[in-house]
N, C-alpha and C. Protein backbone atom coordinates (compact mmCIF):
# COMPACT_ATOMS: atom_id res chain seq x y z
N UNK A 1 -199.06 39.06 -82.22
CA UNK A 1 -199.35 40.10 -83.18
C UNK A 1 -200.76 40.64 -82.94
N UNK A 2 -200.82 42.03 -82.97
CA UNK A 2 -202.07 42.49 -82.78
C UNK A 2 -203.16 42.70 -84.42
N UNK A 3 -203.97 42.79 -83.99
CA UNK A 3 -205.10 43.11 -85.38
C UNK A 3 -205.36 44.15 -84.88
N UNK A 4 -205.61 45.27 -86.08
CA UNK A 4 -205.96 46.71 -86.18
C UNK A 4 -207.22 46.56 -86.96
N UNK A 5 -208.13 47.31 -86.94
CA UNK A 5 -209.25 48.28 -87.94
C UNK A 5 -208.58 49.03 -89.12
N UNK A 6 -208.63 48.37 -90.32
CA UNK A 6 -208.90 49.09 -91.42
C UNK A 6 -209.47 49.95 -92.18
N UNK A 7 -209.78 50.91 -92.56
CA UNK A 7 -211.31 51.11 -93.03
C UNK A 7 -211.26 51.08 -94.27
N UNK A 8 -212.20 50.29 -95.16
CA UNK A 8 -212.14 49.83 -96.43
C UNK A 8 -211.81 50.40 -97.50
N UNK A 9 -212.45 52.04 -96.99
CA UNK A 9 -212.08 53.03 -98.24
C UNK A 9 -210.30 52.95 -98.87
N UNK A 10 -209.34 52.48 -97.36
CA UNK A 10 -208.02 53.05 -97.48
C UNK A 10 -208.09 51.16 -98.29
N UNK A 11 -208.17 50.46 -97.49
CA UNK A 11 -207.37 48.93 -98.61
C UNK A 11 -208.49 48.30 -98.75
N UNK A 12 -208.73 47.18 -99.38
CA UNK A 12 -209.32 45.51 -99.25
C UNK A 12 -208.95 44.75 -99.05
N UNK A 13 -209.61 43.90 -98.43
CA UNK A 13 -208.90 42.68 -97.89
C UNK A 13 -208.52 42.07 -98.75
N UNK A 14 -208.26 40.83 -98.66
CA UNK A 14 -207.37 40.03 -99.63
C UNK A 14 -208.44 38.44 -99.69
N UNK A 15 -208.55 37.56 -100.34
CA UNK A 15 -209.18 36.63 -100.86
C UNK A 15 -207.74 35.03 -100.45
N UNK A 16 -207.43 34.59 -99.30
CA UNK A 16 -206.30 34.53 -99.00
C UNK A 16 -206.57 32.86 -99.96
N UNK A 17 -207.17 32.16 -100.01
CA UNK A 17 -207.56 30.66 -100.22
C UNK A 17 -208.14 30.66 -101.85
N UNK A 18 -208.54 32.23 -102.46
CA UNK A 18 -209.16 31.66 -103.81
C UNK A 18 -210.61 31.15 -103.23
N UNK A 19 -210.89 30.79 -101.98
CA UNK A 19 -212.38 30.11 -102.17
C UNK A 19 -213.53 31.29 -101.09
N UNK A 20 -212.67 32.71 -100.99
CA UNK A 20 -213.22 33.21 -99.97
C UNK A 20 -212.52 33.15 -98.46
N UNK A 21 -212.24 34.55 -97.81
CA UNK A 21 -211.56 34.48 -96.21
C UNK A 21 -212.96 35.25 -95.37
N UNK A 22 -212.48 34.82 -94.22
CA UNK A 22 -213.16 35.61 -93.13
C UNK A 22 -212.65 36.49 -92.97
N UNK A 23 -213.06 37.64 -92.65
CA UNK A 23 -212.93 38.72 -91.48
C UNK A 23 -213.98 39.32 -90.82
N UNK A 24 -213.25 39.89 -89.32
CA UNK A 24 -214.28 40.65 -88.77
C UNK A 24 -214.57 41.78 -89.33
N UNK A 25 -215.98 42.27 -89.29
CA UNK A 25 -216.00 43.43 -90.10
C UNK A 25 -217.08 44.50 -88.80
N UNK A 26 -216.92 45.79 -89.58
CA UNK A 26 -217.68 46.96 -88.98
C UNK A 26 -218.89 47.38 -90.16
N UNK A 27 -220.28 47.15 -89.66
CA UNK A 27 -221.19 47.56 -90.69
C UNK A 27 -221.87 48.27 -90.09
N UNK A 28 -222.48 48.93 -90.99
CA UNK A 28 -223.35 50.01 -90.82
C UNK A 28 -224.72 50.34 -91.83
N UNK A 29 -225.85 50.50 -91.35
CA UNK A 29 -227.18 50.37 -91.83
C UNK A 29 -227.76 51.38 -91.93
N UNK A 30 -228.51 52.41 -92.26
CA UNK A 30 -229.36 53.28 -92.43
C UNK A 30 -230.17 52.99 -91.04
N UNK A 31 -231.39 51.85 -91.29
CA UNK A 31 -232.23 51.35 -90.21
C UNK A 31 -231.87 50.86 -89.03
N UNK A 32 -230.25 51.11 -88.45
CA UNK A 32 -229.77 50.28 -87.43
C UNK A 32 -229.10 51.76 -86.14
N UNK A 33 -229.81 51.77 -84.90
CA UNK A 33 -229.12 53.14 -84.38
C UNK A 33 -227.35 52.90 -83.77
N UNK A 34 -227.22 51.92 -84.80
CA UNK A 34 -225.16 51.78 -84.30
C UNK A 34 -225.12 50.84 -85.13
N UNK A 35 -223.23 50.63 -85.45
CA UNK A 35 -222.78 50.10 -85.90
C UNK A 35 -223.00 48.76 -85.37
N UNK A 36 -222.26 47.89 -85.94
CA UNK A 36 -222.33 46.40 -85.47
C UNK A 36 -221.18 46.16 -85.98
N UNK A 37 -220.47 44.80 -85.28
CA UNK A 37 -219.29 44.21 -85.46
C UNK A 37 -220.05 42.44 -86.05
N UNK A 38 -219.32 41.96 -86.95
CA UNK A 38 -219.66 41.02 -87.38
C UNK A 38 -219.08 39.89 -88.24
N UNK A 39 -218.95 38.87 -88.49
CA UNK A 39 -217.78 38.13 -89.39
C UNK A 39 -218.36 37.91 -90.59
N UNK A 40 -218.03 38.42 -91.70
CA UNK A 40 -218.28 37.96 -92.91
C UNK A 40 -217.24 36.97 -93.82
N UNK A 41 -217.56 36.84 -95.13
CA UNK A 41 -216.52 36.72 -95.90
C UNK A 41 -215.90 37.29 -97.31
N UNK A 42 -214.92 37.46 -97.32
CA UNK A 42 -214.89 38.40 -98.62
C UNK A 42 -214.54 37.24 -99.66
N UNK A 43 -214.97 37.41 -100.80
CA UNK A 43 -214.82 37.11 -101.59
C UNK A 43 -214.12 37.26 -103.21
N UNK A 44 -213.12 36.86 -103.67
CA UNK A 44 -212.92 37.46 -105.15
C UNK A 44 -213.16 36.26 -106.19
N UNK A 45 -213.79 36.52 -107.64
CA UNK A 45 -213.54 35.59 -108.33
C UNK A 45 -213.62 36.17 -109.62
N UNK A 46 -212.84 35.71 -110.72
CA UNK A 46 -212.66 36.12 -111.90
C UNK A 46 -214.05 34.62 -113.09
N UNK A 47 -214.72 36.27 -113.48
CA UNK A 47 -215.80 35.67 -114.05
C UNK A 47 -215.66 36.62 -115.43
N UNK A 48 -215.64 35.82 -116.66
CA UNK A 48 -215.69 36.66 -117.44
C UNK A 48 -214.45 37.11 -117.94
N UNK A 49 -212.92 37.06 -117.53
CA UNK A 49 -212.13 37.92 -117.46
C UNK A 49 -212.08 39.35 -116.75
N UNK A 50 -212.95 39.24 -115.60
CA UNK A 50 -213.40 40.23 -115.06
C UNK A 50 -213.13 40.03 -113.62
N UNK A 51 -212.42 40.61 -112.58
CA UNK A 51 -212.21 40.14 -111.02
C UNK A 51 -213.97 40.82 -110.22
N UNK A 52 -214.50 39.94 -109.69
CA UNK A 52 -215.97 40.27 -108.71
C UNK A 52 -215.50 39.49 -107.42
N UNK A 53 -215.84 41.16 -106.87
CA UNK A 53 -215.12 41.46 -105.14
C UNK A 53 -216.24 41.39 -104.18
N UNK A 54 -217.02 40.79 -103.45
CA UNK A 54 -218.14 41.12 -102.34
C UNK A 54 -218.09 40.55 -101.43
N UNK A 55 -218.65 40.94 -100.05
CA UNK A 55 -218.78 40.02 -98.98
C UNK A 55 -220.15 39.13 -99.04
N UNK A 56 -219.78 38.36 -98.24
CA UNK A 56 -221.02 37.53 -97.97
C UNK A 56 -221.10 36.95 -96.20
N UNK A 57 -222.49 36.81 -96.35
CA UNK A 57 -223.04 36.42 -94.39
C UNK A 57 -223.47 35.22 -95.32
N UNK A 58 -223.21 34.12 -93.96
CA UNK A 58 -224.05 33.45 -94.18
C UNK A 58 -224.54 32.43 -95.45
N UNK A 59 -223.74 32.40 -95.98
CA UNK A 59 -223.84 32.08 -97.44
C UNK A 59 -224.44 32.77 -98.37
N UNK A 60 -224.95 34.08 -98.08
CA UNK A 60 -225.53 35.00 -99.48
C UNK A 60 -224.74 36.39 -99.28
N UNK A 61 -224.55 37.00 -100.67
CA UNK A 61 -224.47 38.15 -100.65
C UNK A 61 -224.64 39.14 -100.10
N UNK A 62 -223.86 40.17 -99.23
CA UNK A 62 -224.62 41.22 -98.24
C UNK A 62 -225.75 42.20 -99.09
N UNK A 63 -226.64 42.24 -98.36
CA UNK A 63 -227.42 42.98 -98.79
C UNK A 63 -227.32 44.72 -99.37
N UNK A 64 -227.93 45.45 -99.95
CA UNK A 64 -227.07 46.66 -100.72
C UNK A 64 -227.60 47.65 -99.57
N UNK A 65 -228.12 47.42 -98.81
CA UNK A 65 -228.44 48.40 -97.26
C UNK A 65 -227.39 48.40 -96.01
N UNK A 66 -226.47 47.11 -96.60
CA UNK A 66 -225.36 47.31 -95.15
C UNK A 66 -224.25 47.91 -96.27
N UNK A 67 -223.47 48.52 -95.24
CA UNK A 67 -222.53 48.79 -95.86
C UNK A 67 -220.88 48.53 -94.96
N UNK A 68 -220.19 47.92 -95.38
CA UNK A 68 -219.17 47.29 -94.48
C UNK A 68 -218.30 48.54 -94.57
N UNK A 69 -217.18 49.22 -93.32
CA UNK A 69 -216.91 50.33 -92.96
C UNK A 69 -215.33 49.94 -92.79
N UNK A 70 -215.39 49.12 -91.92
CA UNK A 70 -213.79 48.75 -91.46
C UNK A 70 -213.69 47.18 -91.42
N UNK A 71 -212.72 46.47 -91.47
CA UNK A 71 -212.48 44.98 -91.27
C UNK A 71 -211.13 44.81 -90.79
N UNK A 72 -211.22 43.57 -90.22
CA UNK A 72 -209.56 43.29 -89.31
C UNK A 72 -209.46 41.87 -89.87
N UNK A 73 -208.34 41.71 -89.52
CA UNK A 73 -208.19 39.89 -89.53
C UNK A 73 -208.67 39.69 -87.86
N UNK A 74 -208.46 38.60 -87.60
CA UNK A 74 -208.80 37.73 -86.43
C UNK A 74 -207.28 37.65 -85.87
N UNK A 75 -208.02 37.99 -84.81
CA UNK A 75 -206.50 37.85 -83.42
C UNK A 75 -206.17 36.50 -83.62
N UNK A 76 -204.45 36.39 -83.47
CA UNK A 76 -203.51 35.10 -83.77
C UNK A 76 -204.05 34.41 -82.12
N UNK A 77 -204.40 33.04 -81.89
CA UNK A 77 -205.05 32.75 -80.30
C UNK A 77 -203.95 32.71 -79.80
N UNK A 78 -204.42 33.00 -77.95
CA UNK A 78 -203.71 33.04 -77.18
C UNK A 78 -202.29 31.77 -77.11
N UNK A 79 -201.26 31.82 -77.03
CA UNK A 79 -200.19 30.87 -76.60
C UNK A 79 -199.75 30.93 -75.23
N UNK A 80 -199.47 29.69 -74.42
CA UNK A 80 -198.80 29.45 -73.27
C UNK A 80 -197.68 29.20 -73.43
């Protein structure tokens, strides 16, 4: 199965575990002269009676200067 580019505006990813998923993502910076490809994680959690959706690097919150553009899942690995 292949992985495609999304771009966020059209869906969101999905939160597959409840504790946070990976995906590769496409970000983009004001201060950066190109995009970058990169793995974050998205996150959902109901706080409040309220669902809170964000990615995170690294263990913190992305910063409010990147802005994530497109995301894929991760290619299924190669089989012999």
């Amino acid at each position: 199965m292949e992985s495609r580019w999304i771009r966020i505006s059209d869906q969101e990813p999905k939160d597959l575990s409840g504790h946070g998923s990976y995906y590769l993502v496409t970000v983009r910076c004001d201060t950066w002269d190109r995009n970058i490809t990169m793995v974050m994680k998205w996150c959902e959690q109901i706080i409040d009676g309220e669902i809170r959706k964000r990615w995170e690097w690294e263990g913190k919150t992305k910063a409010e200067d990147l802005e994530v553009t497109y995301w894929s899942k991760f290619p299924l690995p190669a089989v012999d």
